[in-house]
N, C-alpha and C. Protein backbone atom coordinates (compact mmCIF):
# COMPACT_ATOMS: atom_id res chain seq x y z
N UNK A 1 47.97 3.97 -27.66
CA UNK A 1 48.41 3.94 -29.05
C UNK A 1 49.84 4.44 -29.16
N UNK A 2 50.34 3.66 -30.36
CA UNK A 2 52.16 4.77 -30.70
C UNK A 2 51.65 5.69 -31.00
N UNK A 3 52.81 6.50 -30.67
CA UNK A 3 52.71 7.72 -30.64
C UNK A 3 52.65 8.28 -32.12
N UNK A 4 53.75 7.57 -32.81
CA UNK A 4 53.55 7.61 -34.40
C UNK A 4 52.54 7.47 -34.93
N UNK A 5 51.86 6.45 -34.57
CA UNK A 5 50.52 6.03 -35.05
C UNK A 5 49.43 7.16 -35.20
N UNK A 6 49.79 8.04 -33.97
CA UNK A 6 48.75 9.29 -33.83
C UNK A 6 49.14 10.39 -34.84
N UNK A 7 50.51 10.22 -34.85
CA UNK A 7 50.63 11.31 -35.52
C UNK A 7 50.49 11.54 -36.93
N UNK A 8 50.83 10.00 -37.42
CA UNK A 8 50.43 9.73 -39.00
C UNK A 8 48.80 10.22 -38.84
N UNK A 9 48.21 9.44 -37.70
CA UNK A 9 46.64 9.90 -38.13
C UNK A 9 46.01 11.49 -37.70
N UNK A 10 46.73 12.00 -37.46
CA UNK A 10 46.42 13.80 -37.48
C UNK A 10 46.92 14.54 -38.76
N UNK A 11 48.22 13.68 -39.07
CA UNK A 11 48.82 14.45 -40.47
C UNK A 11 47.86 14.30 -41.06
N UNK A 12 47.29 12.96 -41.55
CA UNK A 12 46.57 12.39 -42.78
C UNK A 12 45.27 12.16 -42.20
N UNK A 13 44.94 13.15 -41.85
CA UNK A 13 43.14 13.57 -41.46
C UNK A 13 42.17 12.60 -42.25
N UNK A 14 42.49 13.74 -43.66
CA UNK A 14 41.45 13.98 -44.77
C UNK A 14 41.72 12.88 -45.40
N UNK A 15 43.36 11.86 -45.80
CA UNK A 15 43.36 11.09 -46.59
C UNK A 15 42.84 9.82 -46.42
N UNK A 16 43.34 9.55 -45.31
CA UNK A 16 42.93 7.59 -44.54
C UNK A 16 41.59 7.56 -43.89
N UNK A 17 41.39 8.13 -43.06
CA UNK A 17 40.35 7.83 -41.75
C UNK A 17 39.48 9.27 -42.34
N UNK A 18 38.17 8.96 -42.34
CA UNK A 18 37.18 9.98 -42.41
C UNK A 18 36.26 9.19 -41.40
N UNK A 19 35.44 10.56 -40.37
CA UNK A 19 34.87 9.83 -39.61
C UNK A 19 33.52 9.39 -40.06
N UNK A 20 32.74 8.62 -39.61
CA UNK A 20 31.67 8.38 -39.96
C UNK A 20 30.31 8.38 -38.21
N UNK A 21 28.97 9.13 -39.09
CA UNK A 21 28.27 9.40 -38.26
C UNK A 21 27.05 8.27 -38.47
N UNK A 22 25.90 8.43 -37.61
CA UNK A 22 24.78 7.58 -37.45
C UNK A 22 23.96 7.69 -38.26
N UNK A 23 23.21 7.54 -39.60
CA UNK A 23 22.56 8.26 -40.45
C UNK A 23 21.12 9.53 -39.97
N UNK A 24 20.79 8.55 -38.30
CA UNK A 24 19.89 9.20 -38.08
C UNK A 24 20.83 10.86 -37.51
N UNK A 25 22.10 10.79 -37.18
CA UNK A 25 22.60 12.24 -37.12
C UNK A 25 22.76 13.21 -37.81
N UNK A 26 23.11 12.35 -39.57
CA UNK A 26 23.29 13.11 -40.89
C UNK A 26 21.94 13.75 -41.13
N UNK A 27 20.64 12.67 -41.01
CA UNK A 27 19.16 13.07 -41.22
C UNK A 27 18.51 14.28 -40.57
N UNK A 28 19.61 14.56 -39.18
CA UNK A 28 18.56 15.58 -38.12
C UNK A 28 19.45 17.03 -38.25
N UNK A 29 20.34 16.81 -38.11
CA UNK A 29 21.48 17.62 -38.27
C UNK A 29 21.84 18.28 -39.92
N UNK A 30 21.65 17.58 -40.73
CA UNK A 30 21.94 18.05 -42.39
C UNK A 30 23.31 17.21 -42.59
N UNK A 31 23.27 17.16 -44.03
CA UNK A 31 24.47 17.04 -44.61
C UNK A 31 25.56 17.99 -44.67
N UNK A 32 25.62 19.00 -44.47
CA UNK A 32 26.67 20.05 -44.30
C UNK A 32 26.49 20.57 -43.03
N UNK A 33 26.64 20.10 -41.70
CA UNK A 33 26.90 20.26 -40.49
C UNK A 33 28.32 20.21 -40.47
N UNK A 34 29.28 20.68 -39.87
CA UNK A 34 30.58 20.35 -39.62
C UNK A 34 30.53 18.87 -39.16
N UNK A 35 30.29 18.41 -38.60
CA UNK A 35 30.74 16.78 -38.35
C UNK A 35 30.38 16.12 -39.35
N UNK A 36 29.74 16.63 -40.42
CA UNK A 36 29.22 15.63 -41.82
C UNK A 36 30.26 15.84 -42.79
N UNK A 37 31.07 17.27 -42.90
CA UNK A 37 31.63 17.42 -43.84
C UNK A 37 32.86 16.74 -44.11
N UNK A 38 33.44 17.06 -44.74
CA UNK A 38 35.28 16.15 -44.76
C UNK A 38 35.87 17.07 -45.82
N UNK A 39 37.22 17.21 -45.43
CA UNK A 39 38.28 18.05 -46.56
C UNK A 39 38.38 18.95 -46.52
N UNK A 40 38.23 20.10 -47.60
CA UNK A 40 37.92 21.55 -47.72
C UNK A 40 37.28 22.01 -46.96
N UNK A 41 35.92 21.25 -47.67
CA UNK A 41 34.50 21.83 -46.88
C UNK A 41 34.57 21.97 -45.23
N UNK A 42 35.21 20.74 -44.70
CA UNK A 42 35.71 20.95 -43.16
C UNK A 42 36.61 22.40 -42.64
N UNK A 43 37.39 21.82 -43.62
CA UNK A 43 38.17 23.25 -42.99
C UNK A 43 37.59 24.68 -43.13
N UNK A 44 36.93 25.23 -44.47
CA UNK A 44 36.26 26.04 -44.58
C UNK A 44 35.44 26.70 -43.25
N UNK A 45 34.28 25.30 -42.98
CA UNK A 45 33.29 25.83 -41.93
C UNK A 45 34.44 26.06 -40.37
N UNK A 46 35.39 25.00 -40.27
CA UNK A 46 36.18 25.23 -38.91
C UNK A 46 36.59 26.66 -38.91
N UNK A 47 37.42 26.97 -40.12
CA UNK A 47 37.50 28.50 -40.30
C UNK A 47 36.63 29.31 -39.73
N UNK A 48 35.67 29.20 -40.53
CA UNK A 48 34.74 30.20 -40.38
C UNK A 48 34.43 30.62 -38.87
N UNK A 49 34.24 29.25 -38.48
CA UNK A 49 33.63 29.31 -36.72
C UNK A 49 34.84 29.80 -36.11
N UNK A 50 35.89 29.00 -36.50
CA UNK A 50 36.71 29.68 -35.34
C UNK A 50 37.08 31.63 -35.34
N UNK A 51 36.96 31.95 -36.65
CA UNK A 51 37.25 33.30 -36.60
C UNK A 51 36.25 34.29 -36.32
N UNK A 52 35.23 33.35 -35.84
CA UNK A 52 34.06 34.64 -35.19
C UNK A 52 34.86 34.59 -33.66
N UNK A 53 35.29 33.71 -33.16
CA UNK A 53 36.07 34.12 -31.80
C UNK A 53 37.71 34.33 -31.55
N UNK A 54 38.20 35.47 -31.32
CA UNK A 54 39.61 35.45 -31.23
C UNK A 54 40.35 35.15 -30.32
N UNK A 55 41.21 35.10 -29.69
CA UNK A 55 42.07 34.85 -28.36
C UNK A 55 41.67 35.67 -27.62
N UNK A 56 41.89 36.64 -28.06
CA UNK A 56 41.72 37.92 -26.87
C UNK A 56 40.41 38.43 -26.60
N UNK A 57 39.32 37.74 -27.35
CA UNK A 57 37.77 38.11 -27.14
C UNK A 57 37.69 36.67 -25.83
N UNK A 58 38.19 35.54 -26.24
CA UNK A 58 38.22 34.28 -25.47
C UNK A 58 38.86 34.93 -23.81
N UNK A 59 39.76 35.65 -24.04
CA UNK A 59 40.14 35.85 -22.49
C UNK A 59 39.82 37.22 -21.82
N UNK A 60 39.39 37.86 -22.65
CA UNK A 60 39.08 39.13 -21.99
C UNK A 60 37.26 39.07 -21.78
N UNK A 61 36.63 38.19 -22.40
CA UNK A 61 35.37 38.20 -22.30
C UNK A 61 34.40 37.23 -22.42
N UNK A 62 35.03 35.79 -22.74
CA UNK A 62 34.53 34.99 -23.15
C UNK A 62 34.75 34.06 -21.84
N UNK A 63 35.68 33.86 -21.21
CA UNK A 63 36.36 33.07 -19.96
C UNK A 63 35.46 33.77 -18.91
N UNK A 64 36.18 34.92 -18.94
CA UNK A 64 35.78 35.33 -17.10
C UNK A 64 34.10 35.45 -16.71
N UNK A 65 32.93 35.49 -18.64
CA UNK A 65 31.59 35.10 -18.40
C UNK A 65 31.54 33.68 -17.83
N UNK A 66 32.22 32.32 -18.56
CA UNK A 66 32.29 31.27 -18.25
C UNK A 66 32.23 31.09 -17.11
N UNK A 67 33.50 31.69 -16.10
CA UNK A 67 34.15 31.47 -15.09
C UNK A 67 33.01 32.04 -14.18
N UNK A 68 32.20 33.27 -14.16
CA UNK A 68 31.42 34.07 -13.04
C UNK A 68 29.95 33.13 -13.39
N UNK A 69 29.53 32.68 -14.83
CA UNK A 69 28.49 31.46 -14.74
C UNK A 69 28.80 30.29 -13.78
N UNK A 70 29.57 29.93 -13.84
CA UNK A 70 30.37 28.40 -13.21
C UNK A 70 30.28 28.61 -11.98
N UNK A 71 30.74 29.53 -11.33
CA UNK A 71 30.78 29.86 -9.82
C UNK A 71 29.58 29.78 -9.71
N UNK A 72 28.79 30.61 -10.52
CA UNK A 72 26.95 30.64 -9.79
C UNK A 72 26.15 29.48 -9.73
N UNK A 73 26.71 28.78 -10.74
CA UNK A 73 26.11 27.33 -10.85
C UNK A 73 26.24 26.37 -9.53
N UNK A 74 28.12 26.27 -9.76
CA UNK A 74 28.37 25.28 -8.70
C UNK A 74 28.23 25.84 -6.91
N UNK A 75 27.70 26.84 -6.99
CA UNK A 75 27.25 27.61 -5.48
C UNK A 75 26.22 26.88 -5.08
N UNK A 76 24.99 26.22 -5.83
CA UNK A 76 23.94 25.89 -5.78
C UNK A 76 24.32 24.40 -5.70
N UNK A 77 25.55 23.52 -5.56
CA UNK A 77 25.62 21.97 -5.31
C UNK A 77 25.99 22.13 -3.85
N UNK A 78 26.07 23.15 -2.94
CA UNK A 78 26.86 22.97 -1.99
C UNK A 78 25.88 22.09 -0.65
N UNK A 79 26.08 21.15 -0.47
CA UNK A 79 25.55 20.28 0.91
C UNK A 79 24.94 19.51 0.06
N UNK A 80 24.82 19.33 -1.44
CA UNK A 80 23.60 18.14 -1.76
C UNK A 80 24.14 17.22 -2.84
N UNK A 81 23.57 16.42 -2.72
CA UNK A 81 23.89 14.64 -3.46
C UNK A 81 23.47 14.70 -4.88
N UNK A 82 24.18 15.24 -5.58
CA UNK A 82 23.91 15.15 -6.84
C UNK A 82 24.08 14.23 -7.75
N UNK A 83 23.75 14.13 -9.30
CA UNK A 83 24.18 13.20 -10.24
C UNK A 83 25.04 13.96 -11.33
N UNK A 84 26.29 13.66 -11.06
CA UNK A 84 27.07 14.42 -11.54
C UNK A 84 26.80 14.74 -13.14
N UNK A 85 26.72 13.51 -13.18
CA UNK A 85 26.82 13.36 -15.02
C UNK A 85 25.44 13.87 -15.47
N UNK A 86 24.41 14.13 -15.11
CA UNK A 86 23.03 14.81 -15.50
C UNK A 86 23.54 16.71 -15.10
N UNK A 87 23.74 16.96 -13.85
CA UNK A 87 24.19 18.21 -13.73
C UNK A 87 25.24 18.58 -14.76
N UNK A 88 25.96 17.81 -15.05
CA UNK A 88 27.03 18.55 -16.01
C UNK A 88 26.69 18.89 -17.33
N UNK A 89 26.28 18.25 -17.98
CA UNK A 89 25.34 18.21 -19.00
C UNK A 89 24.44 19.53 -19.25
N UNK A 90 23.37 19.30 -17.99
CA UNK A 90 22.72 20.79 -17.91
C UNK A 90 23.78 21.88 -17.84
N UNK A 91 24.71 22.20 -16.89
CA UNK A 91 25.46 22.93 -16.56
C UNK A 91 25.84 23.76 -18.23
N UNK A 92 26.63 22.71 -18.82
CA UNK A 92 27.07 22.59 -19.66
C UNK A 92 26.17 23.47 -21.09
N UNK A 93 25.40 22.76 -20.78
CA UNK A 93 24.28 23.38 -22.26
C UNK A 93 23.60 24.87 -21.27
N UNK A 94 23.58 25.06 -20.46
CA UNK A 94 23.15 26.36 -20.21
C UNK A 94 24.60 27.79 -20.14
N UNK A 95 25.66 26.92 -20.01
CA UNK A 95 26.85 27.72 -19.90
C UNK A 95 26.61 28.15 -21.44
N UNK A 96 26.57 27.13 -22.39
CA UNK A 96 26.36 27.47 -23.94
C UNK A 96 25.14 28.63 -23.97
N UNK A 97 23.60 28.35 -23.85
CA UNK A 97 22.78 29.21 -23.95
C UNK A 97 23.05 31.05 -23.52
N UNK A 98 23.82 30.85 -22.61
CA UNK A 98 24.43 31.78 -21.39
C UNK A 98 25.05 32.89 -22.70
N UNK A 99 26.35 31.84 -23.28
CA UNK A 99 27.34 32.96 -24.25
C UNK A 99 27.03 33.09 -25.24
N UNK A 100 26.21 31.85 -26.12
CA UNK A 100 25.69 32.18 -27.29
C UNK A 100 24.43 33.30 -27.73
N UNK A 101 23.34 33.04 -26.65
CA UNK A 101 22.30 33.55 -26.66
C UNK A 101 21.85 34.75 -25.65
N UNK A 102 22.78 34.44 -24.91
CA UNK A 102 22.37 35.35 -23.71
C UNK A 102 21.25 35.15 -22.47
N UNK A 103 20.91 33.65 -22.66
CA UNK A 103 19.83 33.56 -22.25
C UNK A 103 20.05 32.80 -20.75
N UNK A 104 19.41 33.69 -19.83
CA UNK A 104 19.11 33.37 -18.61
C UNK A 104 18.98 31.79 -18.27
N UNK A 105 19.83 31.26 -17.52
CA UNK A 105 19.86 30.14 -17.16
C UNK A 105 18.32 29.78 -16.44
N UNK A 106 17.54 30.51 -15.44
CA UNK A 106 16.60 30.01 -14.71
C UNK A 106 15.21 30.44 -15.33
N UNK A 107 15.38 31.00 -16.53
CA UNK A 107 14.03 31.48 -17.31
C UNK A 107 13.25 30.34 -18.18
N UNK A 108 12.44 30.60 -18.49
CA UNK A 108 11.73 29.71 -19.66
C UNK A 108 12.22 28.85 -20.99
N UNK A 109 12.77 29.91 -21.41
CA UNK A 109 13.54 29.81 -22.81
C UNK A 109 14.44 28.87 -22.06
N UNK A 110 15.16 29.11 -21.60
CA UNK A 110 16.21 28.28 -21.05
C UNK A 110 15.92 26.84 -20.92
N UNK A 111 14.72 26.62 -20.03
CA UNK A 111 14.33 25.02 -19.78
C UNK A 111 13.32 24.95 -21.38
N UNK A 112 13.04 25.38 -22.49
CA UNK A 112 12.31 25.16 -23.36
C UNK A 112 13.63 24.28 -24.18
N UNK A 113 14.76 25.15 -24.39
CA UNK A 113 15.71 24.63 -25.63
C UNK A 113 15.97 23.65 -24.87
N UNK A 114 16.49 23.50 -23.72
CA UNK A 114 17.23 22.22 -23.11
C UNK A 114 16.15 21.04 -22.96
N UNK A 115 15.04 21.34 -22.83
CA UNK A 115 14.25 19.94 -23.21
C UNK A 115 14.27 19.63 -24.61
N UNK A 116 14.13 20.70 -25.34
CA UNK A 116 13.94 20.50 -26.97
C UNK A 116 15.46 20.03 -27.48
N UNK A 117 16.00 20.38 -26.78
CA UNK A 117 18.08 19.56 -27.03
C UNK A 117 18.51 18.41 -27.18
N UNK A 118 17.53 18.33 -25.58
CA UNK A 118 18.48 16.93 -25.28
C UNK A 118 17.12 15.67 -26.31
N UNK A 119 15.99 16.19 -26.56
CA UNK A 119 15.33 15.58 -27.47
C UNK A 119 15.88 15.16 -28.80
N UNK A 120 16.12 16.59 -29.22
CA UNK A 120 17.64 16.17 -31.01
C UNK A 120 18.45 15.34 -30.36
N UNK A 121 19.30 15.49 -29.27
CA UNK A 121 20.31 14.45 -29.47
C UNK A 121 20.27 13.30 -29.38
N UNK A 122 19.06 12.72 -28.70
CA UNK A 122 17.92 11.77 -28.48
C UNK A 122 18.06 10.51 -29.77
N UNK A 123 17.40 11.81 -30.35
CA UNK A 123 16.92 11.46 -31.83
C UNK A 123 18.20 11.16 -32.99
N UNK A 124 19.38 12.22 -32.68
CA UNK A 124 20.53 11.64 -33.72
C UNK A 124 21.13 10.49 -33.42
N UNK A 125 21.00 9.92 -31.84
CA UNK A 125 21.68 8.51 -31.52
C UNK A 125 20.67 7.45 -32.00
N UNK A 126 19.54 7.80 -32.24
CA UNK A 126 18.69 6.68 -32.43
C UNK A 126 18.37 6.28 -33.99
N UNK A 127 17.65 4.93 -33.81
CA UNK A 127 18.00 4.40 -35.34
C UNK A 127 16.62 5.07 -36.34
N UNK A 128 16.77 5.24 -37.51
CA UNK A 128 16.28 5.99 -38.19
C UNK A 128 15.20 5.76 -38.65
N UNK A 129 13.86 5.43 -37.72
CA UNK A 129 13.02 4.81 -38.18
C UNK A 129 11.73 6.03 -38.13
N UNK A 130 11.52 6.38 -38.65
CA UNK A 130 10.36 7.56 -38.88
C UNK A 130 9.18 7.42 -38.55
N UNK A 131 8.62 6.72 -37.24
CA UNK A 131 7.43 6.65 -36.54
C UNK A 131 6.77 7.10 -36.17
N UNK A 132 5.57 7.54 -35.49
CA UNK A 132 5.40 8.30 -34.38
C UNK A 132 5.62 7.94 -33.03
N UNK A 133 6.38 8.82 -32.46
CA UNK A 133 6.75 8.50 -31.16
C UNK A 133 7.87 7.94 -30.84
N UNK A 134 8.51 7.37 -32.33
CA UNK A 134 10.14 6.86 -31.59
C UNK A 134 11.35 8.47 -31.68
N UNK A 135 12.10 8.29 -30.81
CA UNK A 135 12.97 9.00 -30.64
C UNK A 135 13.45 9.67 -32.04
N UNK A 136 13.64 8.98 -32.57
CA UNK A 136 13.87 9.43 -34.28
C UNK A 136 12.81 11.04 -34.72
N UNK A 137 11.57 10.55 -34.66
CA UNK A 137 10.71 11.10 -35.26
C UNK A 137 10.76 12.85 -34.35
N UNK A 138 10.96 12.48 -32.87
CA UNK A 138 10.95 13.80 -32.36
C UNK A 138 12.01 14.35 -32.66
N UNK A 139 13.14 13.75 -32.54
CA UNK A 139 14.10 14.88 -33.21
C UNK A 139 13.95 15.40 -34.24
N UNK A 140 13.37 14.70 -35.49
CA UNK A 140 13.07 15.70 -36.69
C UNK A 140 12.10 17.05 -36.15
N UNK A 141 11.16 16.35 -35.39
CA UNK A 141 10.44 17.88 -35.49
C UNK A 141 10.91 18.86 -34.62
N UNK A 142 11.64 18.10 -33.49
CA UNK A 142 12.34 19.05 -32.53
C UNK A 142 13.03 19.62 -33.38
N UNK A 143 14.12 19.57 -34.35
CA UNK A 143 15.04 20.11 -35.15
C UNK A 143 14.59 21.66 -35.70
N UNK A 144 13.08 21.36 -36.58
CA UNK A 144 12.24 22.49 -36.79
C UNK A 144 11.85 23.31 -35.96
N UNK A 145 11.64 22.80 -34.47
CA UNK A 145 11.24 24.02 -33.61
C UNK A 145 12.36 24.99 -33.25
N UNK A 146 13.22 24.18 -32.93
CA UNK A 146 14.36 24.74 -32.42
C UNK A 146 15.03 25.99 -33.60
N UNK A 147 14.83 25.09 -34.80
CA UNK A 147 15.62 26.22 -35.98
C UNK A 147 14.62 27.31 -35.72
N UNK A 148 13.09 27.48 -35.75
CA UNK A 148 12.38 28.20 -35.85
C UNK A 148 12.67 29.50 -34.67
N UNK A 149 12.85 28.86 -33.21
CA UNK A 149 12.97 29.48 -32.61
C UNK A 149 14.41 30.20 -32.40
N UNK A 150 15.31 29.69 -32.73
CA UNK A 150 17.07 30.46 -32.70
C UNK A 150 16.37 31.33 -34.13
N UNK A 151 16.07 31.21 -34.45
CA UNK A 151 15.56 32.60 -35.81
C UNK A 151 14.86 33.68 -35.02
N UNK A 152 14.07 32.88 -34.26
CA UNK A 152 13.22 34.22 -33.45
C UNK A 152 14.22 34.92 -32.60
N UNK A 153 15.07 34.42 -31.97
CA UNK A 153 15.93 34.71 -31.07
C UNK A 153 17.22 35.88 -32.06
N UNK A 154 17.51 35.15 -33.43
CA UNK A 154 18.25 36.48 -33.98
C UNK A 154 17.28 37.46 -34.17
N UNK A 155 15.91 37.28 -34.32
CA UNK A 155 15.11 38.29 -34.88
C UNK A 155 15.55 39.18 -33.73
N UNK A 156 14.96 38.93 -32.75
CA UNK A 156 14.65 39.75 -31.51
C UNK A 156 16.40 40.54 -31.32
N UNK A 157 17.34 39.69 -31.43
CA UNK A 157 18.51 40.29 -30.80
C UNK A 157 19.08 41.16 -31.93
N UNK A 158 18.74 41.09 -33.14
CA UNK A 158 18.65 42.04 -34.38
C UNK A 158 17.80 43.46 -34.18
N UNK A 159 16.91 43.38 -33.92
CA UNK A 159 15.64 44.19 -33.50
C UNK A 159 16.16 45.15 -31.98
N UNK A 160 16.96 44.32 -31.26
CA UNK A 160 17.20 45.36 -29.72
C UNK A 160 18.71 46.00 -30.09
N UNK A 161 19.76 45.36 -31.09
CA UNK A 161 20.74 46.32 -31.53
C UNK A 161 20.71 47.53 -32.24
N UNK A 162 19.31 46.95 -33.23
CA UNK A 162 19.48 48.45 -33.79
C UNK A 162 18.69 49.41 -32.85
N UNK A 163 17.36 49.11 -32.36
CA UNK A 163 16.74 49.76 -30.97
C UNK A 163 18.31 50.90 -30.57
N UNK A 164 19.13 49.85 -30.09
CA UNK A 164 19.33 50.66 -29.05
C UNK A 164 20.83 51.28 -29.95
N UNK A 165 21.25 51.55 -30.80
CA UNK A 165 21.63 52.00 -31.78
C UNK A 165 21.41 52.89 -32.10
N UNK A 166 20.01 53.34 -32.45
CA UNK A 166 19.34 54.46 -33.12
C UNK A 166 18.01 55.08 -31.32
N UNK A 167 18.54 54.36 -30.70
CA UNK A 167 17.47 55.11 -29.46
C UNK A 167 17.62 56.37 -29.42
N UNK A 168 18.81 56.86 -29.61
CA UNK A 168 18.67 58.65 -29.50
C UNK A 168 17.53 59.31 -30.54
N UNK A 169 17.76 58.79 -31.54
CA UNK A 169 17.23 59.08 -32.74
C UNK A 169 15.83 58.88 -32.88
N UNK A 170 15.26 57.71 -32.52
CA UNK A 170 13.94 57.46 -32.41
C UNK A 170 13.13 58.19 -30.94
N UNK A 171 14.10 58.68 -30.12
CA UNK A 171 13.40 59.27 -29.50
C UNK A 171 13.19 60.72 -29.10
N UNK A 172 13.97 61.08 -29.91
CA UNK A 172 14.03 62.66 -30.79
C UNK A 172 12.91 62.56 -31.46
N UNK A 173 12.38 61.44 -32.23
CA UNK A 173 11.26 61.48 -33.55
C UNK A 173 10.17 61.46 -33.19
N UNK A 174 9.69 60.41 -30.94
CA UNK A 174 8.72 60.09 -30.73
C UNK A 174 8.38 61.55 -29.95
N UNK A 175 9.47 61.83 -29.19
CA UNK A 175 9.21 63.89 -28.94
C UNK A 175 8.64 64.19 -30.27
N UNK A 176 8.95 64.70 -31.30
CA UNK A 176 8.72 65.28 -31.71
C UNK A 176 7.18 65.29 -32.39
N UNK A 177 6.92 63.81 -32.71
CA UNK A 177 5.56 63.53 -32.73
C UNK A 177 4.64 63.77 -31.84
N UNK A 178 5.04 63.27 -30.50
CA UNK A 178 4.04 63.73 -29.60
C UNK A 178 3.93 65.12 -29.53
N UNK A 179 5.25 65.94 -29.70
CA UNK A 179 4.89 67.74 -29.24
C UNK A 179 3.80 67.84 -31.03
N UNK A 180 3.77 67.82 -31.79
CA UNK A 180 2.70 67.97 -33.01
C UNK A 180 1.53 67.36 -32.39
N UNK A 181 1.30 66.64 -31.65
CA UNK A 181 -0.09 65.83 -31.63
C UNK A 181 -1.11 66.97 -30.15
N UNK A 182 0.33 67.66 -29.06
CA UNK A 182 -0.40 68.26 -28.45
C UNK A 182 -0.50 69.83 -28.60
């Protein structure tokens, strides 16, 4: 493309070109997902996301997790015939699980969301027909499990900050209960 051409179309985002998605993506995903939105509302949520991470959280803590995941990963291709484009993918969505969630690449949870994942995305490429059993239909309900379970997952990671927050404290209280009980 000219180069102009690009640049008119980065100036003028919001005015000319709005992108457009698959309906079955708008359906699984919501209408106010960042890739649904346009204008304000875009920039708003980009905001938002981007200022939960800063530069210096990105390189002092966010990279060198990346970087010591990545090594451990790609340690495990060494002598064997892989499929690149399936490994990366996994790689990829567990590097995510890894920083977002914290969650152990070789555990349960881990192979639970990434089957239940690559099911939604399944389902947002596919055409929107509400069956049982077409690709469509599991992503809706995959959508629900998954929300259900990233809730359990803040529950729990809500629940071990303050734990360990107030551990001095609660265990000053469980002494002290137990010395009354004997």
């Amino acid at each position: 493309m000219d180069a102009e051409l690009n640049r008119y179309i980065l100036m003028n985002e919001s005015k000319g070109l709005v992108a457009g998605y698959p309906q079955s993506m708008l359906d699984i995903l919501g209408n106010s997902n960042i890739a649904a939105v346009h204008g304000s509302a875009h920039k708003f949520l980009r905001g938002a996301l981007l200022s939960l991470v800063s530069p210096q959280m990105l390189r002092d803590i966010v990279l060198p997790r990346i970087d010591r995941f990545m090594s451990s990963q790609l340690s495990n291709w060494d002598g064997k015939i892989i499929n690149l484009q399936d490994h990366t993918k996994e790689v990829i969505f567990l590097s995510i699980m890894d920083q977002i969630a914290s969650i152990d690449p070789a555990s349960r949870r881990a192979d639970y969301f990434k089957t239940h994942f690559f099911k939604l995305v399944l389902g947002t490429l596919s055409l929107p027909i509400n069956l049982p059993g077409t690709n469509y239909r599991n992503g809706v309900q995959v959508r629900s499990l998954i929300f259900f379970h990233i809730l359990v997952l803040i529950d729990m990671q809500m629940h071990d900050n303050f734990f360990t927050k107030h551990r001095h404290k609660h265990t000053r209280t469980l002494n002290i209960n137990l010395t009354l009980l004997i």
